[in-house]
Protein backbone atom coordinates (compact mmCIF):
# COMPACT_ATOMS: atom_id res chain seq x y z
CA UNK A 1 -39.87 70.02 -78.77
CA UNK A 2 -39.73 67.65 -75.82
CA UNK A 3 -36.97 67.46 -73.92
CA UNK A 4 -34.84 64.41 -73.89
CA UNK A 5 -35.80 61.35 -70.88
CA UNK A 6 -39.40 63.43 -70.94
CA UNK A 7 -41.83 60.81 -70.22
CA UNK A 8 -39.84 57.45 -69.79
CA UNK A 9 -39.05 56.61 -66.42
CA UNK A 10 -36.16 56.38 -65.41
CA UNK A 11 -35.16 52.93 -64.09
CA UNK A 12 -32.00 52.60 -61.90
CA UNK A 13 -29.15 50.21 -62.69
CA UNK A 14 -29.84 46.84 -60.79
CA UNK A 15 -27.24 44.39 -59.64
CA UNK A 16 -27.43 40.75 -61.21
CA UNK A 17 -29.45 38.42 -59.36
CA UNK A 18 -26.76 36.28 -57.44
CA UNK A 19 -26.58 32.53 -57.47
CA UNK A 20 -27.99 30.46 -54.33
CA UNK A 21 -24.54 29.77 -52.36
CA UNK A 22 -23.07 26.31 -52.33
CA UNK A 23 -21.76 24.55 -49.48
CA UNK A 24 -18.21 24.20 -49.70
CA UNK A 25 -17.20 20.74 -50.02
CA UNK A 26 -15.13 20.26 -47.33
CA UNK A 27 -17.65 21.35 -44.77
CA UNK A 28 -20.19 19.04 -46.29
CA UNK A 29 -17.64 16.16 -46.26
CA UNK A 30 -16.83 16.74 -42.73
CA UNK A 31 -20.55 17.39 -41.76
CA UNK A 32 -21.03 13.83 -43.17
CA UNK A 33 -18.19 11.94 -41.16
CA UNK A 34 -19.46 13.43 -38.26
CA UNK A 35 -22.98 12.09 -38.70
CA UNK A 36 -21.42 9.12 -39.64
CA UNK A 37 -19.15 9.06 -36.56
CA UNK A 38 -22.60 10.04 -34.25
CA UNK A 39 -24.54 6.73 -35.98
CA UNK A 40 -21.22 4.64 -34.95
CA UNK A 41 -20.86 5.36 -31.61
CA UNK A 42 -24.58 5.11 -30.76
CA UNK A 43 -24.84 1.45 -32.49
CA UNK A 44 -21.34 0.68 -30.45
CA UNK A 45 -23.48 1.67 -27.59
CA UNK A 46 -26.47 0.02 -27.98
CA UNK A 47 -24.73 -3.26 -28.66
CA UNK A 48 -22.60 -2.68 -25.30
CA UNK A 49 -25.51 -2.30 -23.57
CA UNK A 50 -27.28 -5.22 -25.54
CA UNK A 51 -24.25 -7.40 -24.70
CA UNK A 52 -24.28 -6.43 -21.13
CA UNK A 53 -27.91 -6.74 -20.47
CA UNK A 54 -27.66 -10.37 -22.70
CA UNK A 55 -24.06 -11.11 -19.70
CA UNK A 56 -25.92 -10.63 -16.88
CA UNK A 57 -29.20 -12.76 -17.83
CA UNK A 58 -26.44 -15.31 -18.83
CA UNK A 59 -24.30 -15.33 -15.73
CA UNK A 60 -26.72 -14.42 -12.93
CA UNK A 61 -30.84 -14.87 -13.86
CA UNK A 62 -30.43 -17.92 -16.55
CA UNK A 63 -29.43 -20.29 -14.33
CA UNK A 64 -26.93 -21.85 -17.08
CA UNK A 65 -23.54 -21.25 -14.25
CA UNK A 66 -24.90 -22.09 -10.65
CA UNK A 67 -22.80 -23.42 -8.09
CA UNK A 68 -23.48 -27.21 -7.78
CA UNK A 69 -19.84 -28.08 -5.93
CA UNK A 70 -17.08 -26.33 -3.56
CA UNK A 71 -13.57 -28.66 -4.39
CA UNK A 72 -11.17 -28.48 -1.63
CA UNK A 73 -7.11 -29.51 -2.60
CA UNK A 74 -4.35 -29.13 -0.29
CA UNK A 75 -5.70 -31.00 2.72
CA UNK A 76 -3.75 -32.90 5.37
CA UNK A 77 -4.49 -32.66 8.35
CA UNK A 78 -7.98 -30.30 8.15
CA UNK A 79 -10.71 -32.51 7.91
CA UNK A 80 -12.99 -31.46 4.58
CA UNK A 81 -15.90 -30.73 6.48
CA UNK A 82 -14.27 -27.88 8.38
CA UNK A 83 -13.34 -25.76 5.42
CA UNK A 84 -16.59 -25.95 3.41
CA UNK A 85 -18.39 -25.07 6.96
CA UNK A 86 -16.12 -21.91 7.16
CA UNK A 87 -16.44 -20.99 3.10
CA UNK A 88 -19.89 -21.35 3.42
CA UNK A 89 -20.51 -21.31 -0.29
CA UNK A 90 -24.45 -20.70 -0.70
CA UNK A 91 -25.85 -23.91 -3.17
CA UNK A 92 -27.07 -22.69 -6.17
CA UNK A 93 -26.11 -19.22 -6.14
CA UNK A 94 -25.18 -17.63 -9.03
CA UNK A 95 -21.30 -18.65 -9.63
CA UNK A 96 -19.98 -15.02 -10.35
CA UNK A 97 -21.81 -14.15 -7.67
CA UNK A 98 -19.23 -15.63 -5.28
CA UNK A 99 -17.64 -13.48 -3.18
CA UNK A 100 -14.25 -15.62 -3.32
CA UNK A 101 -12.02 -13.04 -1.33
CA UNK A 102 -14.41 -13.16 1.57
CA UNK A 103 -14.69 -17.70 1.39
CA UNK A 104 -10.76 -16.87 1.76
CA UNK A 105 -10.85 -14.90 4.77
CA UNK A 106 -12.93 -16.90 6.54
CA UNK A 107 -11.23 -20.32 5.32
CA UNK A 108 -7.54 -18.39 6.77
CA UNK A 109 -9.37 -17.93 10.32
CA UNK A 110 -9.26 -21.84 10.91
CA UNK A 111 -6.02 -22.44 12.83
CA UNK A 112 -4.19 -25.25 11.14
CA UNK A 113 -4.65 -22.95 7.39
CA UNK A 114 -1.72 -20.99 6.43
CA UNK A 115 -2.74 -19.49 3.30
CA UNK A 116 -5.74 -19.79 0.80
CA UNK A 117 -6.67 -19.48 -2.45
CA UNK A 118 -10.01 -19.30 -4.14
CA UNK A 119 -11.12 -19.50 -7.42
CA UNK A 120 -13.87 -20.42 -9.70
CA UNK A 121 -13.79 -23.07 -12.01
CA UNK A 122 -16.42 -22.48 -14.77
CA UNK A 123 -19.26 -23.59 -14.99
CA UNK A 124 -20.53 -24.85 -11.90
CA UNK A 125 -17.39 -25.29 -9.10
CA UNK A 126 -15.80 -23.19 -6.46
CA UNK A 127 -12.38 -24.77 -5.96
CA UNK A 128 -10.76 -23.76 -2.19
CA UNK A 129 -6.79 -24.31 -2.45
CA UNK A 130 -5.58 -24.70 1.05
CA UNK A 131 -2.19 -24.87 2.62
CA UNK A 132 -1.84 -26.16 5.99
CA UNK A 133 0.74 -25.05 8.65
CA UNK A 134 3.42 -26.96 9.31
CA UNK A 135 4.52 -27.52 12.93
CA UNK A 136 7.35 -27.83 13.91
CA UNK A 137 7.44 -28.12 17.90
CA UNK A 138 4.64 -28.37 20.63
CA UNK A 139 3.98 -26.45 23.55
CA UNK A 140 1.96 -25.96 26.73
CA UNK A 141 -0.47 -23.12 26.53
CA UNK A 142 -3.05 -21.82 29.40
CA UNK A 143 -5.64 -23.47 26.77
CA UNK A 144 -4.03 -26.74 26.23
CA UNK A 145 -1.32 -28.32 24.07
CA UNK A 146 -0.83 -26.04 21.04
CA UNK A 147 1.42 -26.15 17.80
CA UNK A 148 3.94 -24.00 16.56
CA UNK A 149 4.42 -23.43 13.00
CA UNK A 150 7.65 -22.82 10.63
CA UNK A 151 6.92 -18.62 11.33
CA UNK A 152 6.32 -18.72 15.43
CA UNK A 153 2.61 -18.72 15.05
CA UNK A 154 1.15 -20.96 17.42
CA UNK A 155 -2.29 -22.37 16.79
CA UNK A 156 -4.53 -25.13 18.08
CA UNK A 157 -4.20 -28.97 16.98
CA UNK A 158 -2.94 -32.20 18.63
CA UNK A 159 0.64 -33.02 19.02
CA UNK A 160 2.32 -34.94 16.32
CA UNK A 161 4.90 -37.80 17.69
CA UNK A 162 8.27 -37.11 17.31
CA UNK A 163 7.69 -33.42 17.22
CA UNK A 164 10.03 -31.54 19.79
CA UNK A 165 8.85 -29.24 22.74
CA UNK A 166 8.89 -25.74 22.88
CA UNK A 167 9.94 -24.69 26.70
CA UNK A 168 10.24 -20.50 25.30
CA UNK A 169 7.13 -19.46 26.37
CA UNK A 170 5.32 -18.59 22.85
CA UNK A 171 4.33 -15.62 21.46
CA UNK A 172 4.23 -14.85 17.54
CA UNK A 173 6.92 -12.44 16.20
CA UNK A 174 9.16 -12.89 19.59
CA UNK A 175 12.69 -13.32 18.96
CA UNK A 176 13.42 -15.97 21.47
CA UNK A 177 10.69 -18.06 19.81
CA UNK A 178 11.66 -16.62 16.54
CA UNK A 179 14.98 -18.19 16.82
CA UNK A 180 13.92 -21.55 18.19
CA UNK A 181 11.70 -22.29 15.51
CA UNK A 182 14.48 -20.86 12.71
CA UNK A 183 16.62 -23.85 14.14
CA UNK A 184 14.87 -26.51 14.29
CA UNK A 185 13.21 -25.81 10.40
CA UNK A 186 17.57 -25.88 9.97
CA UNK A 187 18.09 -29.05 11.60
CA UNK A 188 18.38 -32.39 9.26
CA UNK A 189 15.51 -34.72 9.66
CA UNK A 190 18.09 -37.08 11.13
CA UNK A 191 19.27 -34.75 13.74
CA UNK A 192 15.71 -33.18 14.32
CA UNK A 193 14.29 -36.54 15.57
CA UNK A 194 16.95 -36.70 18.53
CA UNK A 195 15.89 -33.14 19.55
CA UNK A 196 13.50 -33.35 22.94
CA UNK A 197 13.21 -29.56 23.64
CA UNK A 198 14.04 -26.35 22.28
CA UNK A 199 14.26 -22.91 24.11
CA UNK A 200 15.89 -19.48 23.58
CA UNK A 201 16.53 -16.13 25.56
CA UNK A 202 17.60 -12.85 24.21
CA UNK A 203 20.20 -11.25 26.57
CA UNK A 204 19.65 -8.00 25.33
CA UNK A 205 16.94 -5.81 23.52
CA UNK A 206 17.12 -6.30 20.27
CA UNK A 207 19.54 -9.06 19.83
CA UNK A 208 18.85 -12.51 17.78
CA UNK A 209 17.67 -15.28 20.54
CA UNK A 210 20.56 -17.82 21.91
CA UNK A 211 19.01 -21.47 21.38
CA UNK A 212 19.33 -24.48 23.35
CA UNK A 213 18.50 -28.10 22.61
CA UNK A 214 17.99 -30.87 24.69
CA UNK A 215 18.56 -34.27 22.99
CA UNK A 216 17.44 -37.61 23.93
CA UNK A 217 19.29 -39.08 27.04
CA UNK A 218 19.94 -35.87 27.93
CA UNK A 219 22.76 -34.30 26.30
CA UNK A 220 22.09 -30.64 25.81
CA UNK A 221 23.81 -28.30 22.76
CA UNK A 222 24.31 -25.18 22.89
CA UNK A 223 23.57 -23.40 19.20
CA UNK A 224 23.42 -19.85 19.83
CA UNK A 225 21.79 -17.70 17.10
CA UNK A 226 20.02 -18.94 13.99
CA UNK A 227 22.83 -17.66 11.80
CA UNK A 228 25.78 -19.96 10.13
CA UNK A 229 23.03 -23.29 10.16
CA UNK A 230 25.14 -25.26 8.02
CA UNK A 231 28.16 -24.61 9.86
CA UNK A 232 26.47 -26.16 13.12
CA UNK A 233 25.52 -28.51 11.94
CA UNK A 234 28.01 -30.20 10.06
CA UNK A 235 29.76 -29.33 13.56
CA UNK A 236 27.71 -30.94 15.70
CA UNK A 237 27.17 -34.29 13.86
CA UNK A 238 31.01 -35.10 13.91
CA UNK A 239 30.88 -34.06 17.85
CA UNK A 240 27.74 -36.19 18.31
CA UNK A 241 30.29 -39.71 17.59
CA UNK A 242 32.08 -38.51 20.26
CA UNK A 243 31.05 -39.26 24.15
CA UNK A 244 29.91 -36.14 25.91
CA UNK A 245 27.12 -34.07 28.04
CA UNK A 246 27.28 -30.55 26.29
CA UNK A 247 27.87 -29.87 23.16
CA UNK A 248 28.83 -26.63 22.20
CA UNK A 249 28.58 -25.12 18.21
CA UNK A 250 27.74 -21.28 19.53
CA UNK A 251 31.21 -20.52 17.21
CA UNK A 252 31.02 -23.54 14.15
CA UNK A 253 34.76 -22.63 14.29
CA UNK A 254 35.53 -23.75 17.66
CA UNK A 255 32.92 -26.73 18.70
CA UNK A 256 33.14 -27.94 22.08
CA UNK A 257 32.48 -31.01 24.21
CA UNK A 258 32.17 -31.23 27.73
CA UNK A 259 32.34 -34.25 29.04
């Protein structure tokens, strides 16, 4: 007799063959937004960078926005030809090119120029705002007659009629000429023209400047500090009816006449 399982082979259980794995779809979705995202950003670049390249031909290599004129507003007393010397805009360069903040600087080194402002008006124009100093008194320097602005600078320039004299002896940011120029810019146009000279000392370290004036046929006032303008001078024109050699508004509260 044979024996059971005698001459078959015995073949071992096997496990099913297992299905390829999917990927889940989440991770594909995301996988796919992030391509997507990668595409986007490199198009956004190459169109920056297209743009940019495309600018620059535009504005600088084309030719298309040259400088062909420099404008110049503002002036009074500067003649034309001095400012455009001192921006010394190059022709025909490029107008973005412009460095305006250093046509500025060098337009603010003339003497009479205050302030400046520079700007480009598209396509072809650089346009040079200026604003001139106003003076407001003369005075004698080692170099000459000079002017003296609204601030206590004092720059180079003839003397304007009418304009009163300076006898501090000038030097920007003193007090004493600090305070002489504060009055006068105070002073009615009326009651500026009478004014001959100005001066002002400082008794003490620190302390605002005590101004005198010296009107025409020689009556002198005696202002004292800058402060209370108004006061003064409503002070002084009712003592100016009135017959006198000094006139004194140091206190607006107490004017004074000597006679």
């Amino acid at each position: 007799m044979n024996r059971p399982g005698r001459g078959r082979r015995a073949v071992a259980d096997r496990p099913p063959p297992r299905e390829p794995e999917r990927a889940h779809p989440r991770l594909a979705s995301k996988a796919r937004y992030r391509r997507r995202r990668l595409a986007a950003l490199l198009i956004g670049l190459l169109l920056l960078v297209g743009l940019g390249l495309g600018g620059r031909v535009l504005l600088y290599d084309a030719g298309l926005f040259d400088v062909e004129a420099v404008e110049v507003i503002g002036l009074v007393t500067v003649p034309e030809a001095d400012v455009l010397d001192a921006a010394a805009v190059p022709a025909g360069a490029p107008l973005a090119a412009v460095d305006t903040w250093g046509v500025a600087t060098r337009v603010a080194a003339l003497p009479p120029v205050e302030s400046v402002h520079v700007g480009r008006s598209w396509p072809h124009t650089i346009t040079v705002t200026v604003t001139e100093r106003v003076p407001v008194a003369t005075v004698s320097t080692a170099q000459g007659p000079a002017l003296v602005d609204r601030s206590g600078v004092v720059y180079r320039g003839a003397p304007a009629p009418g304009l009163p004299r300076l006898t501090t002896t000038p030097r920007s940011g003193d007090p004493a000429t600090l305070a002489a120029v504060a009055v006068l810019t105070s002073l009615p146009d009326t009651l500026r023209a009478q004014v001959e000279t100005a001066g002002a000392s400082v008794v003490a370290p620190g302390a605002p400047g005590q101004v005198t004036l010296r009107l025409v046929e020689g009556r002198e006032v005696r202002w004292g500090t800058p402060e209370r303008a108004e006061e003064k001078t409503i002070a002084l024109t009712a003592l100016l009816t009135q017959p006198g050699t000094v006139y004194d508004v140091t206190s607006p509260d107490l004017p004074t006449i000597r006679r």
